[in-house]
N, C-alpha and C. Protein backbone atom coordinates (compact mmCIF):
# COMPACT_ATOMS: atom_id res chain seq x y z
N UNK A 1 -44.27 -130.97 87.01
CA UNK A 1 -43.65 -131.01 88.32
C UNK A 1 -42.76 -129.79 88.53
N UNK A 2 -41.88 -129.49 87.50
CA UNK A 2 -41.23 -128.15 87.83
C UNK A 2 -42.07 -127.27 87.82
N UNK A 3 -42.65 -126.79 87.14
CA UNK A 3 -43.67 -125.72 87.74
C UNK A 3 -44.30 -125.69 89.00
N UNK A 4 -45.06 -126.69 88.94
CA UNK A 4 -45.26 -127.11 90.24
C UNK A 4 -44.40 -126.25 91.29
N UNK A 5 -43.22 -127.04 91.24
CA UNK A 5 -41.92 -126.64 92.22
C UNK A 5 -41.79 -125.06 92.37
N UNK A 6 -41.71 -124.49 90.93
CA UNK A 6 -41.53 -123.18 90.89
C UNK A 6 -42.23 -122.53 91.58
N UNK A 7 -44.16 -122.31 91.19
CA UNK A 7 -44.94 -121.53 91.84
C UNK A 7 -44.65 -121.52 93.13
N UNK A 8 -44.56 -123.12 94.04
CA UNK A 8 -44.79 -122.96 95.22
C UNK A 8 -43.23 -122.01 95.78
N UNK A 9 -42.61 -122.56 95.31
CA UNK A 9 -41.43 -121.86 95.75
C UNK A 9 -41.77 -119.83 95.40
N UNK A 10 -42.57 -119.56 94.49
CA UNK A 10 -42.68 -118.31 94.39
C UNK A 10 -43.51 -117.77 95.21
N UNK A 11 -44.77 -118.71 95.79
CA UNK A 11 -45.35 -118.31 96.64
C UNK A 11 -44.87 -118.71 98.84
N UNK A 12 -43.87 -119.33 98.20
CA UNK A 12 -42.52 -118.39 99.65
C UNK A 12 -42.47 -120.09 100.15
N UNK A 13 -42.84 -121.26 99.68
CA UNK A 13 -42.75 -122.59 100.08
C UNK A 13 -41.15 -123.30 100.02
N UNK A 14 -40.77 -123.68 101.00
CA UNK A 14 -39.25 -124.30 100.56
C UNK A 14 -39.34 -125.49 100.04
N UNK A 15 -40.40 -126.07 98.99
CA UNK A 15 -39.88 -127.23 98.45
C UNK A 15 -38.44 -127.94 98.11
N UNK A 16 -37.68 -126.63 97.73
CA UNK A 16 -36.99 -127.25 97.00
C UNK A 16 -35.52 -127.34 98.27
N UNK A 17 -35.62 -126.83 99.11
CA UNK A 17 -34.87 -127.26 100.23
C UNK A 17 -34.47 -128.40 100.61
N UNK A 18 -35.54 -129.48 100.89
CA UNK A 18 -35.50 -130.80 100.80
C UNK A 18 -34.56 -131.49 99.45
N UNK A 19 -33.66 -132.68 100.28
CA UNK A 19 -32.89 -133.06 98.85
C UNK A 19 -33.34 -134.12 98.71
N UNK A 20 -34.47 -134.51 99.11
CA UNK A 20 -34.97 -136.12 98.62
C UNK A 20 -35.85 -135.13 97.66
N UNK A 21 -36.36 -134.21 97.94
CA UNK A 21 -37.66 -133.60 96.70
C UNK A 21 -36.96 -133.72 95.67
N UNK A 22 -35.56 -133.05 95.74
CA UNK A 22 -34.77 -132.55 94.39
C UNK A 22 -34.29 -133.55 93.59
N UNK A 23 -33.92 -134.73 94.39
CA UNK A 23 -33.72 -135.85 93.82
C UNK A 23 -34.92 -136.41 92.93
N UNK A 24 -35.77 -136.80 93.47
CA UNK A 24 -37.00 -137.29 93.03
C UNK A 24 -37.39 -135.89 91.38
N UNK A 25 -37.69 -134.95 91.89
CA UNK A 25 -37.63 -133.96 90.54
C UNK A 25 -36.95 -134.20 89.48
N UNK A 26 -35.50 -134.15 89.78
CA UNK A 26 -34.36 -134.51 89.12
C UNK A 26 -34.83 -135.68 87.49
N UNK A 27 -35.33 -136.83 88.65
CA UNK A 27 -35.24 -138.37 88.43
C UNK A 27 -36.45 -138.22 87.44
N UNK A 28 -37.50 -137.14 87.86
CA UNK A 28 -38.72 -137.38 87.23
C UNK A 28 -38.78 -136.91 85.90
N UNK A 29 -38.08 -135.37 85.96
CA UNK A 29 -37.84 -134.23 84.78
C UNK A 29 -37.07 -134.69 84.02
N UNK A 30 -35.90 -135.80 84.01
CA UNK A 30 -34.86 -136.58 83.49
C UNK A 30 -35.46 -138.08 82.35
N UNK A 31 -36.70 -138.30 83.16
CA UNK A 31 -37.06 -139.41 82.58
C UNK A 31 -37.79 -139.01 81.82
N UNK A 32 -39.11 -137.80 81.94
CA UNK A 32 -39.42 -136.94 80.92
C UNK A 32 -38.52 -136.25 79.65
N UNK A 33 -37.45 -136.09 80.07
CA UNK A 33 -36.96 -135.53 78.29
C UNK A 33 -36.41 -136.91 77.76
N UNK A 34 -36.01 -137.92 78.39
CA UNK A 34 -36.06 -138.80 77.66
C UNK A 34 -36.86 -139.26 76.77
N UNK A 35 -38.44 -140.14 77.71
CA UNK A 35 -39.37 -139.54 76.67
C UNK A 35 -39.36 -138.66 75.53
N UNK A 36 -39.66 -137.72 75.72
CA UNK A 36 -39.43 -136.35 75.16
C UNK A 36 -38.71 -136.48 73.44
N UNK A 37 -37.92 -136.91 73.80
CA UNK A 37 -36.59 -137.03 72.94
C UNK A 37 -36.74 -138.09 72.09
N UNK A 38 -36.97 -139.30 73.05
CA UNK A 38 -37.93 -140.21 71.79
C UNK A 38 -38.70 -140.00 71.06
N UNK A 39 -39.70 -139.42 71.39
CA UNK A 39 -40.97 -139.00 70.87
C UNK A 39 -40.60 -138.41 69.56
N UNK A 40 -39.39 -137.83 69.70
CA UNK A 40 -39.25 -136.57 68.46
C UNK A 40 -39.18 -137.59 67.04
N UNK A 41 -38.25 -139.12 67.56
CA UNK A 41 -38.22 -140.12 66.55
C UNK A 41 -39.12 -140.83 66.25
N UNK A 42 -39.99 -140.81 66.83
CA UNK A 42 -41.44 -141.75 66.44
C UNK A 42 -42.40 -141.30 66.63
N UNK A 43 -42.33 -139.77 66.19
CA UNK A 43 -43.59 -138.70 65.99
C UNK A 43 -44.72 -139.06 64.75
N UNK A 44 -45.56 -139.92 64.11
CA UNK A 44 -45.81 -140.21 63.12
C UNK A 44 -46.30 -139.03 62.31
N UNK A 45 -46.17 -138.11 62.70
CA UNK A 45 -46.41 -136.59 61.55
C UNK A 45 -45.08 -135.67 61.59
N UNK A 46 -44.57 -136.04 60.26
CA UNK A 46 -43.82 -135.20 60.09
C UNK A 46 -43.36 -134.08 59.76
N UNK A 47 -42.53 -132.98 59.43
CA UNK A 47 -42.64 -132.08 58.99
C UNK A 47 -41.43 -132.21 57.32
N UNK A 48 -42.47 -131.19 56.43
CA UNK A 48 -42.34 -131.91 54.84
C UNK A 48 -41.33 -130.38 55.07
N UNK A 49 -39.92 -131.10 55.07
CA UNK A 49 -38.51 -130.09 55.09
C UNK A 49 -37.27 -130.95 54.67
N UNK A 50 -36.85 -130.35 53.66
CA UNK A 50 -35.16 -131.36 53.37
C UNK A 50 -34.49 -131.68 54.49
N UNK A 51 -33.81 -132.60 54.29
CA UNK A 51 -32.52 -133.36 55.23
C UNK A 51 -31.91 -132.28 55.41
N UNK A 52 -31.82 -131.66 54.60
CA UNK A 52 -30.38 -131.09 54.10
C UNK A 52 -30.64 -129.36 55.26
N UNK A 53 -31.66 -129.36 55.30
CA UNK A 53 -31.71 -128.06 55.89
C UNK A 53 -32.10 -128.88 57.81
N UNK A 54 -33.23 -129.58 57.60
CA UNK A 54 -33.78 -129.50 58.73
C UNK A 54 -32.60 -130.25 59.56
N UNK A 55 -32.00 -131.70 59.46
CA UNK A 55 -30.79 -131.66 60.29
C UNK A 55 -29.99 -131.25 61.26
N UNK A 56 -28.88 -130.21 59.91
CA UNK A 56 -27.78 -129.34 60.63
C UNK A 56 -28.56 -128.00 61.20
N UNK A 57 -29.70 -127.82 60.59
CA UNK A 57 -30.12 -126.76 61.39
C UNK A 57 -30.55 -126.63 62.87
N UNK A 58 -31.61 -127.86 63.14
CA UNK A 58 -31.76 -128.20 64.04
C UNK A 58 -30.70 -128.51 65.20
N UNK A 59 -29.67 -129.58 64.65
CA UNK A 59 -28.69 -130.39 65.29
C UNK A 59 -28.38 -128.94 65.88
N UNK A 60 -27.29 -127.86 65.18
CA UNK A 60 -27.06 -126.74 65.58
C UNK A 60 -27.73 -126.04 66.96
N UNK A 61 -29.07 -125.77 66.64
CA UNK A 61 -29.81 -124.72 67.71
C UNK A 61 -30.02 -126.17 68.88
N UNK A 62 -30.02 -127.28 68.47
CA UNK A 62 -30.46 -128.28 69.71
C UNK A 62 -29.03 -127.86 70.48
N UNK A 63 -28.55 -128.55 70.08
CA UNK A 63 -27.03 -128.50 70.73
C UNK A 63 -26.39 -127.57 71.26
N UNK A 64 -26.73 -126.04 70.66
CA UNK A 64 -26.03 -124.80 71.24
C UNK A 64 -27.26 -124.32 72.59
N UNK A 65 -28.63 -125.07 72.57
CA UNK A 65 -29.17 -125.15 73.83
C UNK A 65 -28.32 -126.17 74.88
N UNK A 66 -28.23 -127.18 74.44
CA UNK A 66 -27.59 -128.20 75.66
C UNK A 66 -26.39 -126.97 75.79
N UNK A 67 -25.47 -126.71 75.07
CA UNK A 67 -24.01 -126.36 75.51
C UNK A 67 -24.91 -125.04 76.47
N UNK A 68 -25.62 -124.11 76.23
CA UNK A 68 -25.89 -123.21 77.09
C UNK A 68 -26.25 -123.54 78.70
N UNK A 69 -27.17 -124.88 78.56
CA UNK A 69 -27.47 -125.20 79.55
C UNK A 69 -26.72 -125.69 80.25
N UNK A 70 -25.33 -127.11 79.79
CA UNK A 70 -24.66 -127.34 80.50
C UNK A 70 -23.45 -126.20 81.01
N UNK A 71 -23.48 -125.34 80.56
CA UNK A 71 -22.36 -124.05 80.60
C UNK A 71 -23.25 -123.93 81.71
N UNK A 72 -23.87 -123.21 81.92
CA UNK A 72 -24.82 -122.26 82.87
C UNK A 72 -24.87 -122.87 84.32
N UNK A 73 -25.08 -124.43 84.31
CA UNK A 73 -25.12 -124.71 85.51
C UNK A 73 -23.96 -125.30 85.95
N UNK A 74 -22.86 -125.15 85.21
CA UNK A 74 -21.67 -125.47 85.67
C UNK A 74 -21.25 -123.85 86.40
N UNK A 75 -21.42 -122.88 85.77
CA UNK A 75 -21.36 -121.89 86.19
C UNK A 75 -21.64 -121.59 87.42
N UNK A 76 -23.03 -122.20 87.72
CA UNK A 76 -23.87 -121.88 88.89
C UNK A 76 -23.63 -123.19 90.06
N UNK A 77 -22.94 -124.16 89.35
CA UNK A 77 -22.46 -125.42 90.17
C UNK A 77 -23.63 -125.70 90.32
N UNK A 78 -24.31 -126.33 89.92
CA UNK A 78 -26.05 -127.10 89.92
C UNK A 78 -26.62 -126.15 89.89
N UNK A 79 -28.05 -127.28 90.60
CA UNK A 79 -29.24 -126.43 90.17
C UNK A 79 -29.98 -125.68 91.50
N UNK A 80 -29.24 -125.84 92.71
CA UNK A 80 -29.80 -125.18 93.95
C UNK A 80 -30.06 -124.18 93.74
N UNK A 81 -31.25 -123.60 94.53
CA UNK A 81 -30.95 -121.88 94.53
C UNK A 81 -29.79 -121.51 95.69
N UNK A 82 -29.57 -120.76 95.37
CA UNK A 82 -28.34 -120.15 95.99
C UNK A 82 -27.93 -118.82 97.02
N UNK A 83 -27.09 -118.44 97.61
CA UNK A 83 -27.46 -117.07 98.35
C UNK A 83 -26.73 -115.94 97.95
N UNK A 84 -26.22 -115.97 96.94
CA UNK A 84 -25.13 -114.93 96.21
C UNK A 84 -26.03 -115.09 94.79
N UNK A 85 -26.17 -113.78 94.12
CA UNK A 85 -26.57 -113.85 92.52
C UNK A 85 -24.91 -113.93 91.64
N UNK A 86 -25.30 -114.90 91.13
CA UNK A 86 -24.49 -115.07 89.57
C UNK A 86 -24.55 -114.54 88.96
N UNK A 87 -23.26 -113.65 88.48
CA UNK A 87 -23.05 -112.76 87.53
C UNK A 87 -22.04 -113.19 86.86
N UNK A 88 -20.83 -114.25 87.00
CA UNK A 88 -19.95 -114.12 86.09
C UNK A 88 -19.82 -115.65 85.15
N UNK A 89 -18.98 -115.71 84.02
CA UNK A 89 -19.60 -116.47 83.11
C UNK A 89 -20.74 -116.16 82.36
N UNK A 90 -21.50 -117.38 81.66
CA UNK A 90 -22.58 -116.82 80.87
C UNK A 90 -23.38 -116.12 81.54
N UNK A 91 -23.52 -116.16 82.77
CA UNK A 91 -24.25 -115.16 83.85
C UNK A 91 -24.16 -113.55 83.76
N UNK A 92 -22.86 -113.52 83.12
CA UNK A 92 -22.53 -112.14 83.13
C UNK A 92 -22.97 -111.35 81.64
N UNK A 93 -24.02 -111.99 80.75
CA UNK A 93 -24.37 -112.04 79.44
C UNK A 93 -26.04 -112.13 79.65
N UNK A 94 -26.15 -113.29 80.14
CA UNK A 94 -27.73 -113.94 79.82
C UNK A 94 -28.23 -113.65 81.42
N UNK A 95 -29.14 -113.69 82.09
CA UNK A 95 -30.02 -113.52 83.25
C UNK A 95 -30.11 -115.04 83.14
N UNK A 96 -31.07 -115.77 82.31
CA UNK A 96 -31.62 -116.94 82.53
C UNK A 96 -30.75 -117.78 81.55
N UNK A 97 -29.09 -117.93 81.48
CA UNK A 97 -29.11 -119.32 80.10
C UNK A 97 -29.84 -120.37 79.74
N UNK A 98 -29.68 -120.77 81.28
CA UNK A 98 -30.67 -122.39 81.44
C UNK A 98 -31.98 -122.38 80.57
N UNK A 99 -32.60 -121.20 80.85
CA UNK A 99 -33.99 -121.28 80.11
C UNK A 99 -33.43 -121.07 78.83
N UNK A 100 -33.19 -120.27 78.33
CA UNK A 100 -33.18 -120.21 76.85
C UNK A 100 -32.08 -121.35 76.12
N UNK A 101 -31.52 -121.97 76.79
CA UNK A 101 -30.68 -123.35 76.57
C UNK A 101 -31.95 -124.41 76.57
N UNK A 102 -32.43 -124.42 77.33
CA UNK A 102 -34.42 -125.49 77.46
C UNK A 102 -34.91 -125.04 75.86
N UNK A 103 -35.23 -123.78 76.04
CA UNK A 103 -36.04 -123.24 75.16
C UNK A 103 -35.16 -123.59 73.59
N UNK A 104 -34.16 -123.62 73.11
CA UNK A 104 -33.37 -124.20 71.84
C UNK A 104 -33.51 -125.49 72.17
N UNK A 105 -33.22 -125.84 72.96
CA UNK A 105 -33.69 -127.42 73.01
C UNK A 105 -34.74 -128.12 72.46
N UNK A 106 -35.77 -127.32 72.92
CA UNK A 106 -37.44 -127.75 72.70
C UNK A 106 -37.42 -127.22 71.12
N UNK A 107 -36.61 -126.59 70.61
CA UNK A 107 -37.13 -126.06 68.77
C UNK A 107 -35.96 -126.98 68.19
N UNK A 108 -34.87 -127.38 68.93
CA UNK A 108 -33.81 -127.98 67.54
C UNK A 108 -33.90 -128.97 67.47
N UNK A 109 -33.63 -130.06 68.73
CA UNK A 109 -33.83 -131.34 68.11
C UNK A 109 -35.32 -131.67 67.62
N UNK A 110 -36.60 -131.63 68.03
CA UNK A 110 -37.49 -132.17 66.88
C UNK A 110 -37.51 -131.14 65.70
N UNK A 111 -36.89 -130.16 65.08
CA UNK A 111 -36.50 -129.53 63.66
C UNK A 111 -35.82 -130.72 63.04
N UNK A 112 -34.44 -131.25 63.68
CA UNK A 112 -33.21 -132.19 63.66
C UNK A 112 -34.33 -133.41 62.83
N UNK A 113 -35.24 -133.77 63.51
CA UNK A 113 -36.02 -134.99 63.58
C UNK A 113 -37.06 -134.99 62.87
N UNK A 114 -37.47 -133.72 62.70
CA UNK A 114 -38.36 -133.07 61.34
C UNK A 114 -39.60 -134.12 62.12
N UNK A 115 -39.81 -133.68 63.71
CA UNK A 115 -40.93 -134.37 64.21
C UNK A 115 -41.79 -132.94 64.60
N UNK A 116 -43.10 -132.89 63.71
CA UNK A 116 -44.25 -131.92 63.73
C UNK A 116 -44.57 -131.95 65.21
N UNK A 117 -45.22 -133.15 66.00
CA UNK A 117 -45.99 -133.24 67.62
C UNK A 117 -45.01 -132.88 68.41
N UNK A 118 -43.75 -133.24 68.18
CA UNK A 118 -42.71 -132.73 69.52
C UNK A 118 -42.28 -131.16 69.24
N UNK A 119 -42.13 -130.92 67.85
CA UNK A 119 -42.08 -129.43 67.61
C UNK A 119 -43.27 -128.78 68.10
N UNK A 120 -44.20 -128.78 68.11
CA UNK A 120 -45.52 -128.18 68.46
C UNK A 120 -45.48 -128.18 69.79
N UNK A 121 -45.17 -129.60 70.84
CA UNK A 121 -44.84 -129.40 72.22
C UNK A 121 -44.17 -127.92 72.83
N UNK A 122 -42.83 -127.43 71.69
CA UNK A 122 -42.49 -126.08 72.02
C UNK A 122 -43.75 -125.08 72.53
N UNK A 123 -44.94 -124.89 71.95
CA UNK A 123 -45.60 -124.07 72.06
C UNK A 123 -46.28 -123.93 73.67
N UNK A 124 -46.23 -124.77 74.07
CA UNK A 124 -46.60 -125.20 75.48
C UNK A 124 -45.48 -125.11 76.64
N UNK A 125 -44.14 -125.76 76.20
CA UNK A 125 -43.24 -125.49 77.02
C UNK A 125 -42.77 -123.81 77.01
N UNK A 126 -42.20 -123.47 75.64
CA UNK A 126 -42.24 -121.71 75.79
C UNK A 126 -42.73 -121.13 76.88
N UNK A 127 -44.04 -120.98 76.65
CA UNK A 127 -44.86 -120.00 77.42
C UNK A 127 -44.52 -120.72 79.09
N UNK A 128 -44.39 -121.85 79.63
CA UNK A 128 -44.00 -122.27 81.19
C UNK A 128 -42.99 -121.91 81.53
N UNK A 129 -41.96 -121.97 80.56
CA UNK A 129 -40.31 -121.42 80.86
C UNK A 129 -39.95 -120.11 80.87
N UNK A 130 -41.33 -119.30 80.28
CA UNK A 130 -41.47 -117.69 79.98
C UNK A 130 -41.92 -117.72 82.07
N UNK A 131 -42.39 -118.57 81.67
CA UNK A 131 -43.49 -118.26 83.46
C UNK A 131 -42.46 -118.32 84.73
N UNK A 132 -41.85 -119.63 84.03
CA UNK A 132 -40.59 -119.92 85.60
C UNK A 132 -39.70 -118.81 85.57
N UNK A 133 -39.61 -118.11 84.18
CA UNK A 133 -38.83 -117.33 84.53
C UNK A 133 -39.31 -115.51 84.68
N UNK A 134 -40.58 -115.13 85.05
CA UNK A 134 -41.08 -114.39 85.34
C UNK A 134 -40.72 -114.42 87.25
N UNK A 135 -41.11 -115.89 87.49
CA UNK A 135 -41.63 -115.74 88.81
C UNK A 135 -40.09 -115.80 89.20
N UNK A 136 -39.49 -116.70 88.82
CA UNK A 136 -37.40 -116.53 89.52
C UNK A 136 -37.06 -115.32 89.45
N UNK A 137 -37.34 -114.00 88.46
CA UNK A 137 -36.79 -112.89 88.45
C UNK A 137 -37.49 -112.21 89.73
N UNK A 138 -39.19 -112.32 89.37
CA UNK A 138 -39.36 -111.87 91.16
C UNK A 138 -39.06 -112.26 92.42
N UNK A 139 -38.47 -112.91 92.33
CA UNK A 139 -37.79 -114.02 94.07
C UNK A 139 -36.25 -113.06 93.87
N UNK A 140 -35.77 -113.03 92.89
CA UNK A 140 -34.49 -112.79 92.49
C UNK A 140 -34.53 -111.00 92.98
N UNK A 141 -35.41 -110.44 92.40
CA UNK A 141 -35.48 -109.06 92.69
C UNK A 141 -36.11 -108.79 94.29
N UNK A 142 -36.86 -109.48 94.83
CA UNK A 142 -36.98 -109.20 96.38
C UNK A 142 -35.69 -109.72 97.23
N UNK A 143 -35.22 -110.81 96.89
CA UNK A 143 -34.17 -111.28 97.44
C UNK A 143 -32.64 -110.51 97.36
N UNK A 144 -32.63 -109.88 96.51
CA UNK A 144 -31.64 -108.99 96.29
C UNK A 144 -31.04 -107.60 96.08
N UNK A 145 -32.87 -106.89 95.82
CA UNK A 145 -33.10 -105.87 95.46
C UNK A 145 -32.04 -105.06 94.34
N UNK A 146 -31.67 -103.87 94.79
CA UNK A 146 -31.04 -103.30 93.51
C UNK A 146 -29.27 -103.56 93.10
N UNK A 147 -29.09 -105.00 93.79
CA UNK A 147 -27.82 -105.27 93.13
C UNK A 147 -28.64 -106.16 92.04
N UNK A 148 -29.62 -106.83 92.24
CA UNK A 148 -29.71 -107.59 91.23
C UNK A 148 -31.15 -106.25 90.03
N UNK A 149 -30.86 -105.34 90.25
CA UNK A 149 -32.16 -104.45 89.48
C UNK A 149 -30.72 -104.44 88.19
N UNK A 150 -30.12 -103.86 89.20
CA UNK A 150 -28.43 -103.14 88.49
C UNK A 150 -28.02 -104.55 87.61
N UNK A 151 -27.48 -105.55 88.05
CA UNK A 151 -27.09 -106.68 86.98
C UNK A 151 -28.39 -106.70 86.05
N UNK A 152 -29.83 -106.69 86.28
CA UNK A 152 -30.57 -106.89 84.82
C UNK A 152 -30.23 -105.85 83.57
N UNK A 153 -29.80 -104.70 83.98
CA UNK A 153 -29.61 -103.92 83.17
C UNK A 153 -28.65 -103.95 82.36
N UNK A 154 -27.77 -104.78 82.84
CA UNK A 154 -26.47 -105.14 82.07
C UNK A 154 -26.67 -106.62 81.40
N UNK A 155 -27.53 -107.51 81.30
CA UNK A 155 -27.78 -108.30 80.44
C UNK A 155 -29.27 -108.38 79.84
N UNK A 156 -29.01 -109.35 79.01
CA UNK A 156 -30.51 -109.57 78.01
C UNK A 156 -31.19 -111.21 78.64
N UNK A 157 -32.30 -111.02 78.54
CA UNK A 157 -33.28 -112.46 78.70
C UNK A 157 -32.96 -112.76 80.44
């Protein structure tokens, strides 16, 4: 569904204008990582890694995704698009936190959970969150042109 959302919105559609859509998205993408998240505990293939490493390692990169993500859109005060580019806060560091806060997400907790099928899910989400965020930088760069050429140059991702 977010993709979904994304393309059309890249190909110039105001889906996301509507706040019953966003709601409904919200509600849908919400009940999915739940899922999600379960899954990581009752993955029946596991991955053959100590407690001792896979855990805190995981717990770590899961968690310093949530803190990125919840940082980021506190930053940005939700998840609307907006008519000013964000630059300050983690904004003023990262281009995309949110994504790469998703993207630690999707590798730490099933590491945490030493769940093989939800770790492997990464491989699929990666490459969509690589995509949403191909097509947001081009909306981002027509929409703003070279104030926002000038801020990419000053951060990473």
């Amino acid at each position: 569904m977010h993709t979904i959302s994304h393309f059309f919105e890249y190909k110039g559609y105001s889906l996301g204008q509507s706040k019953m859509f966003e709601i409904v998205l919200t509600i849908i993408i919400f009940i999915g990582y739940v899922g999600w998240f379960l899954m990581s505990f009752f993955d029946p293939i596991r991955i053959n890694i100590s407690d001792y490493i896979a855990v805190p390692l995981g717990l770590a990169i899961g968690i310093l995704g949530l803190v990125l993500f919840v940082v980021s859109a506190k930053s940005k005060r939700g998840f609307r698009e907006l008519d000013y580019l964000v630059t300050n806060g983690i904004y003023s560091k990262f281009r995309n936190p949110m994504y790469v806060g998703i993207m630690l997400i999707h590798v730490g907790f099933p590491l945490m959970a030493k769940s093989f099928l939800t770790l492997l899910s990464a491989v699929i989400w990666i490459p969509l969150i690589l995509i949403w965020k191909y097509m947001e930088e081009k909306d981002l760069e027509k929409k703003f042109g070279n104030e926002y050429l000038e801020y990419r140059k000053k951060t990473i991702f």
